[in-house]
C-alpha atoms as a PDB file:
ATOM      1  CA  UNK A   1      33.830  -7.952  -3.705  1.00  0.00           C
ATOM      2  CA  UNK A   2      33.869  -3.938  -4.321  1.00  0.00           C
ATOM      3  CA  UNK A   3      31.044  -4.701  -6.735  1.00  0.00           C
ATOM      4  CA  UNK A   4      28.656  -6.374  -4.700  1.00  0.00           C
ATOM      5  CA  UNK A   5      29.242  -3.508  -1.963  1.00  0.00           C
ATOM      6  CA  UNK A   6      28.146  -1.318  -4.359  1.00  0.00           C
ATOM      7  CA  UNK A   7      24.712  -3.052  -4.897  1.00  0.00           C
ATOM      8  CA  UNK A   8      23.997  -3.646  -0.940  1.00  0.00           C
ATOM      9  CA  UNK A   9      25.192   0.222  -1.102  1.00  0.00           C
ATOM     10  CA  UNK A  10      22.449   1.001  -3.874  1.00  0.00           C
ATOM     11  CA  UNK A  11      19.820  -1.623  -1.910  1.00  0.00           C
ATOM     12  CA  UNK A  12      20.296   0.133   1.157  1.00  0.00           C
ATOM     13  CA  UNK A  13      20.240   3.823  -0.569  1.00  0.00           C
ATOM     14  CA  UNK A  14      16.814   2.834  -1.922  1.00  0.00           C
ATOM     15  CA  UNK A  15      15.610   1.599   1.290  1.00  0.00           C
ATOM     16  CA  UNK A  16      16.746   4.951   3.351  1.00  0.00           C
ATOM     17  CA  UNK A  17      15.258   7.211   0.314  1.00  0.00           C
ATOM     18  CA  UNK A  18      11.922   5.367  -0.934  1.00  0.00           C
ATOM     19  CA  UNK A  19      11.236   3.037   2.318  1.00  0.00           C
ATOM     20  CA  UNK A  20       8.978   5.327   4.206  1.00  0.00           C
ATOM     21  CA  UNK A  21       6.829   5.817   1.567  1.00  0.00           C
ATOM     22  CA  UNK A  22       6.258   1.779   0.479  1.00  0.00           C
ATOM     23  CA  UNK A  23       5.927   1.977   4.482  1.00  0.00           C
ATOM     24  CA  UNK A  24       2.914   4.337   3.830  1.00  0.00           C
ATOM     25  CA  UNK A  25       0.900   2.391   0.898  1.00  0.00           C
ATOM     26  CA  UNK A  26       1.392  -1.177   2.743  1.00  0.00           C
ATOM     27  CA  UNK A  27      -0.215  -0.122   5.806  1.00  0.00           C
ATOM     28  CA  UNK A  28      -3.219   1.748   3.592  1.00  0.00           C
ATOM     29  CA  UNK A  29      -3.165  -1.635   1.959  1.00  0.00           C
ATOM     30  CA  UNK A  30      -3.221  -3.442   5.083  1.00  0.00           C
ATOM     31  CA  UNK A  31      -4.958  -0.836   7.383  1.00  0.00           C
ATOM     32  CA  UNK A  32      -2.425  -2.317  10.307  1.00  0.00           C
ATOM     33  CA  UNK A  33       1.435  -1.233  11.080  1.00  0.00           C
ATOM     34  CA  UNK A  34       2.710  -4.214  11.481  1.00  0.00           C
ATOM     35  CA  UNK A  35       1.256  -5.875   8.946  1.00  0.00           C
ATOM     36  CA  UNK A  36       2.452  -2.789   7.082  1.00  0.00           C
ATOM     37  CA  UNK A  37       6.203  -3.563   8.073  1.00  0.00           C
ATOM     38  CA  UNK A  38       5.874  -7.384   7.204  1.00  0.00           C
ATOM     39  CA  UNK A  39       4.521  -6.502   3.678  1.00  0.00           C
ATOM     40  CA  UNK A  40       7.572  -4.168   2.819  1.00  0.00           C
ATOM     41  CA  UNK A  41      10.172  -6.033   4.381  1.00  0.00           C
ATOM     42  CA  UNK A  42       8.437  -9.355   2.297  1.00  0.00           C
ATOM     43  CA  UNK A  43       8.598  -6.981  -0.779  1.00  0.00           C
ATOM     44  CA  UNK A  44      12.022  -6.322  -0.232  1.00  0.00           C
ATOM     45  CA  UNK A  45      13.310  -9.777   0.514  1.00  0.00           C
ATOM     46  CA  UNK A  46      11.569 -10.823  -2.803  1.00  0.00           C
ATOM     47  CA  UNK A  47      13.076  -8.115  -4.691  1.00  0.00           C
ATOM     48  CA  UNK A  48      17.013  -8.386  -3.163  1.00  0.00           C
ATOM     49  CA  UNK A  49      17.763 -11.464  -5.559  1.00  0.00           C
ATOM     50  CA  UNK A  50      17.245  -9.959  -8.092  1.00  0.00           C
ATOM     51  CA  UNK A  51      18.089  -6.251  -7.525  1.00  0.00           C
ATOM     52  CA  UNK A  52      21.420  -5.851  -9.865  1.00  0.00           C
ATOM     53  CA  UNK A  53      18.950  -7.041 -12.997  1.00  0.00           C
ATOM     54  CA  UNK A  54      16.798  -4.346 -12.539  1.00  0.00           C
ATOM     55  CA  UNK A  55      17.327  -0.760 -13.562  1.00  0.00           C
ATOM     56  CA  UNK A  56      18.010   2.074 -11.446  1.00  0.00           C
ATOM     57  CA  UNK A  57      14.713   3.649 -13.235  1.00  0.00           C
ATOM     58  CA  UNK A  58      12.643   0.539 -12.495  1.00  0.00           C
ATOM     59  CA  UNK A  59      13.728  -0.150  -8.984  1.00  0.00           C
ATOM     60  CA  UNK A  60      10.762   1.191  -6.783  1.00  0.00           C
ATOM     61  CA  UNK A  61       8.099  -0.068  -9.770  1.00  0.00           C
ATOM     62  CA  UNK A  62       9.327  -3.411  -9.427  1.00  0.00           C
ATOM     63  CA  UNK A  63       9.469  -3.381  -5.577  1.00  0.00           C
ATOM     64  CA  UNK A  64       6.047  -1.870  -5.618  1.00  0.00           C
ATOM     65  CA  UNK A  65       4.634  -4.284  -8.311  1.00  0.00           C
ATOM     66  CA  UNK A  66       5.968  -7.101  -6.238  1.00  0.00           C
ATOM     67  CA  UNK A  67       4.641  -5.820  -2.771  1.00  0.00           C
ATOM     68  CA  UNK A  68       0.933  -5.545  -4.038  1.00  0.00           C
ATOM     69  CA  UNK A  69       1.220  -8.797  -5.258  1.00  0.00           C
ATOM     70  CA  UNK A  70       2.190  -9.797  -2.192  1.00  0.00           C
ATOM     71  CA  UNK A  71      -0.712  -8.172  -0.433  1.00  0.00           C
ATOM     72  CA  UNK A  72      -3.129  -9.730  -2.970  1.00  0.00           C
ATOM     73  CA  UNK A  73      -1.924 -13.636  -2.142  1.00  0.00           C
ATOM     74  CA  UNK A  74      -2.408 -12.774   1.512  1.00  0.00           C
ATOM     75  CA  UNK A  75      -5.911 -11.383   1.012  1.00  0.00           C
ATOM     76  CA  UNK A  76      -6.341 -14.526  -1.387  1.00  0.00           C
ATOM     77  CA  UNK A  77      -5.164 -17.328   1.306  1.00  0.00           C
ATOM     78  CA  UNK A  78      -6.901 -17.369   4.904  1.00  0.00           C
ATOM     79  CA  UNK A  79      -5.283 -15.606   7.040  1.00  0.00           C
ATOM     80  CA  UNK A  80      -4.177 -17.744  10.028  1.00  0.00           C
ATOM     81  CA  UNK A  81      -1.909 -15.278  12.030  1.00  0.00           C
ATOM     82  CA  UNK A  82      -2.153 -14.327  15.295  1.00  0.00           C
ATOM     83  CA  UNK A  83      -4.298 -11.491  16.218  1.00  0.00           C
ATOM     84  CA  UNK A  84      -3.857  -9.153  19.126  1.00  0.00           C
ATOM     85  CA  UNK A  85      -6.625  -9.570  21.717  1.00  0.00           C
ATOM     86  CA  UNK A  86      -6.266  -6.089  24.375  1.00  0.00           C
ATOM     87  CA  UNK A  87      -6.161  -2.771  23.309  1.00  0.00           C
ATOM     88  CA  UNK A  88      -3.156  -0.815  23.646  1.00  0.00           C
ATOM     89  CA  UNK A  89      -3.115   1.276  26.683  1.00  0.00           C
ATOM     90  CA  UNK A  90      -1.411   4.891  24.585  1.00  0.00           C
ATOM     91  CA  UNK A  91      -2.804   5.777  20.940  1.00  0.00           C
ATOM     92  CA  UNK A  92      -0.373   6.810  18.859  1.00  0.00           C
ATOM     93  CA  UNK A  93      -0.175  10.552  18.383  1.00  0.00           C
ATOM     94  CA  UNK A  94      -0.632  11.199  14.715  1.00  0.00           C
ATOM     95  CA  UNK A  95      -0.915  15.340  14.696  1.00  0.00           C
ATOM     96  CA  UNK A  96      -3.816  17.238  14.619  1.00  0.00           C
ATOM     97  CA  UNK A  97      -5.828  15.758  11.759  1.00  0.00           C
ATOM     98  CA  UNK A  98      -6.059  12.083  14.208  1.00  0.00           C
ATOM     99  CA  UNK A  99      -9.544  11.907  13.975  1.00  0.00           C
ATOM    100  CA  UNK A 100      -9.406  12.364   9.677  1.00  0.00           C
ATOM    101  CA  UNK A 101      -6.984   9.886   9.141  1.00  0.00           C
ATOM    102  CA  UNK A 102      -8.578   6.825  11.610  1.00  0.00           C
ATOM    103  CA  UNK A 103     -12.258   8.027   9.823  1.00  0.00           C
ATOM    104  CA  UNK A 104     -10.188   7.694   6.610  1.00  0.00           C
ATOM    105  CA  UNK A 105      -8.370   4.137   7.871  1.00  0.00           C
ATOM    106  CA  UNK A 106     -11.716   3.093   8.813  1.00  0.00           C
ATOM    107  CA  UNK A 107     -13.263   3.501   5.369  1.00  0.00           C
ATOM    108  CA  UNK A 108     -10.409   1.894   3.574  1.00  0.00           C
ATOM    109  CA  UNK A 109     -11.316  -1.274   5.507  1.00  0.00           C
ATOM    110  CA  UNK A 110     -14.633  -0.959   4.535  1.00  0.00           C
ATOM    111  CA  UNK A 111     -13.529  -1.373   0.892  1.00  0.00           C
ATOM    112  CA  UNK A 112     -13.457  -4.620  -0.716  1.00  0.00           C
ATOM    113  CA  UNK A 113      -9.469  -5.425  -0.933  1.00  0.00           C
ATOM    114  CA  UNK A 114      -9.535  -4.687  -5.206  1.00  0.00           C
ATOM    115  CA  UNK A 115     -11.048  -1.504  -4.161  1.00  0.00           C
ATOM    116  CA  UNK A 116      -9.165  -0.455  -1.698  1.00  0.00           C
ATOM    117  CA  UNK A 117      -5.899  -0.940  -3.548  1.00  0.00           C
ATOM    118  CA  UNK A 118      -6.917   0.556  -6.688  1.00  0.00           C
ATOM    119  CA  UNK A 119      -7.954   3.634  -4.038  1.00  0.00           C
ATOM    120  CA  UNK A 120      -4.166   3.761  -2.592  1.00  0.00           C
ATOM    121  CA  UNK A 121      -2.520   2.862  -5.810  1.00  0.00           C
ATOM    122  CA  UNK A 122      -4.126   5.919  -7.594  1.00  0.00           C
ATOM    123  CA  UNK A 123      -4.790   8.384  -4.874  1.00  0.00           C
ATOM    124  CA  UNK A 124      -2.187   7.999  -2.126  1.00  0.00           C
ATOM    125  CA  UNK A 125       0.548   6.778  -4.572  1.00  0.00           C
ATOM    126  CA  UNK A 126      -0.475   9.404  -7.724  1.00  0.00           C
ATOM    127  CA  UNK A 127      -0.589   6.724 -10.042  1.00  0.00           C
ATOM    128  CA  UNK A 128      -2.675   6.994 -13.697  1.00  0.00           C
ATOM    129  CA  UNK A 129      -5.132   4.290 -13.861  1.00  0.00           C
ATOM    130  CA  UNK A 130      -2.828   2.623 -16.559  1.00  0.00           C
ATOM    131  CA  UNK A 131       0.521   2.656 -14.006  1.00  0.00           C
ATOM    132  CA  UNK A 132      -2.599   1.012 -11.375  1.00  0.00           C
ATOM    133  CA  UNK A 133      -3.571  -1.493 -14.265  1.00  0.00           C
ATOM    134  CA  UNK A 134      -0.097  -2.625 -14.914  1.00  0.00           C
ATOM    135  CA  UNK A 135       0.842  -2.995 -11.103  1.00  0.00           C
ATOM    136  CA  UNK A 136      -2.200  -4.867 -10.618  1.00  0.00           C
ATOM    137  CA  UNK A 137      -2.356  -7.063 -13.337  1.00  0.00           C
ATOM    138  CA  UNK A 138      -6.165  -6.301 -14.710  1.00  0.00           C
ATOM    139  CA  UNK A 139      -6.784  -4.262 -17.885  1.00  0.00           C
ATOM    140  CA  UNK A 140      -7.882  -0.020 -17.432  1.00  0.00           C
ATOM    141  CA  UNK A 141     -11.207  -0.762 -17.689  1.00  0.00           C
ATOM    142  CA  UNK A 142     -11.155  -2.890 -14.394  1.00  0.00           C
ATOM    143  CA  UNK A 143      -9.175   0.020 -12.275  1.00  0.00           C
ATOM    144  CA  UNK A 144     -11.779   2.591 -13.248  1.00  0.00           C
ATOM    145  CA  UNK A 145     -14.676   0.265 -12.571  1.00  0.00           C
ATOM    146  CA  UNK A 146     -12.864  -0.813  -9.391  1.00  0.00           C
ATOM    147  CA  UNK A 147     -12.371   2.937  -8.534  1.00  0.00           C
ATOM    148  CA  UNK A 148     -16.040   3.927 -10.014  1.00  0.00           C
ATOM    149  CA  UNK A 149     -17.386   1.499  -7.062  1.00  0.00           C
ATOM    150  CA  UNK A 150     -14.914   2.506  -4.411  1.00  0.00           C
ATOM    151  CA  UNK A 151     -15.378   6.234  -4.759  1.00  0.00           C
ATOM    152  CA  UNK A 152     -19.584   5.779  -4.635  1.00  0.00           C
ATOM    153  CA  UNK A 153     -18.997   3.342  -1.506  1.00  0.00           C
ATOM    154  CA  UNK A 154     -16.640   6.222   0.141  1.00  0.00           C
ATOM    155  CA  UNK A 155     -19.406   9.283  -0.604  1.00  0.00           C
ATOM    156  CA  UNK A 156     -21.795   6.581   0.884  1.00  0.00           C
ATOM    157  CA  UNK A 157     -19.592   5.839   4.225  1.00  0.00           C
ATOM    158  CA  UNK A 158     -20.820   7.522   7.291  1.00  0.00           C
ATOM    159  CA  UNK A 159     -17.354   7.983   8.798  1.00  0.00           C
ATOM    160  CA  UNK A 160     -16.495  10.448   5.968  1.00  0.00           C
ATOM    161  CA  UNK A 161     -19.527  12.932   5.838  1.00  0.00           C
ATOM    162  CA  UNK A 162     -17.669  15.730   6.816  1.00  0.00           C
ATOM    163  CA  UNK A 163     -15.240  15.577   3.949  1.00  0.00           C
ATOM    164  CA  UNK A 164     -17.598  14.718   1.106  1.00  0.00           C
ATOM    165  CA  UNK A 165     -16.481  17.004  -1.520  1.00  0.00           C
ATOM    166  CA  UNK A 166     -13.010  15.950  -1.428  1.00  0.00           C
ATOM    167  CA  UNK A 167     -14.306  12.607  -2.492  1.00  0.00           C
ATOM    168  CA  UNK A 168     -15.430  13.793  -6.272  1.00  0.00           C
END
């Protein structure tokens, strides 16, 4: 019994520590909170089984691998979900750079979904382009491509002409 507190202890540690940022890529991923939640707490459900097997070191890897292949089977199958229909009567207050980060949001979802997740994968999460390979499943070649295509589409995207020369 003491031993299996001490890996719900180590889940939940994890969680606390590394769950706002997983929070963060899934809804650049998804471009929608709580699609955002469902995709980490998916991620994490998949990954509890199985969370004494893997290595302290490999931990947020594996729940990362394993939440953008999540992501990619729901962009693969139709999605058949509801979808809200008003707008929400308060926007969320997001600090002073509001009007950045929905022009960034915005051009995200412009992105094909291979582009957009190399895009978060390497720029939001810091990760080389072979870490982004591995996670993804496709060889180098294909995340710098992928990126290549992404990066031209973002210098290209109206919503982001004020901060062009962060894009190269």
């Amino acid at each position: 019994m003491g031993e299996m507190s001490s890996v719900v202890a180590a889940f939940e540690s994890f969680v606390t520590a590394r769950g706002p940022a997983l929070l963060r890529t899934a809804f650049l991923l998804t471009g929608d909170h709580g699609r955002a939640e469902d995709l980490v707490q998916t991620a994490l459900g998949k990954t509890w089984p199985r969370w004494e097997s893997i290595g302290d070191g490999g931990r947020e890897r594996y729940v990362r691998k394993v939440m953008v292949t999540t992501y990619i089977a729901w962009w693969r199958r139709r999605w058949n979900a509801e979808y809200p229909s008003g707008t929400l009567p308060e926007q969320a207050s997001w600090g002073p750079n509001l009007d950045l980060r929905r022009d960034v949001l915005k051009a995200l979802a412009s992105l094909p979904k291979g582009q957009r997740a190399v895009v978060v994968l390497r720029f939001f999460d810091d990760l080389t382009e072979v870490q982004t390979a591995a996670l993804l499943g496709c060889s180098v070649g294909t995340v710098k491509s992928q990126n290549a295509r992404a990066l031209a589409a973002l210098r290209r995207c109206p919503e982001l002409a004020m901060t062009q020369g962060e894009l190269r």
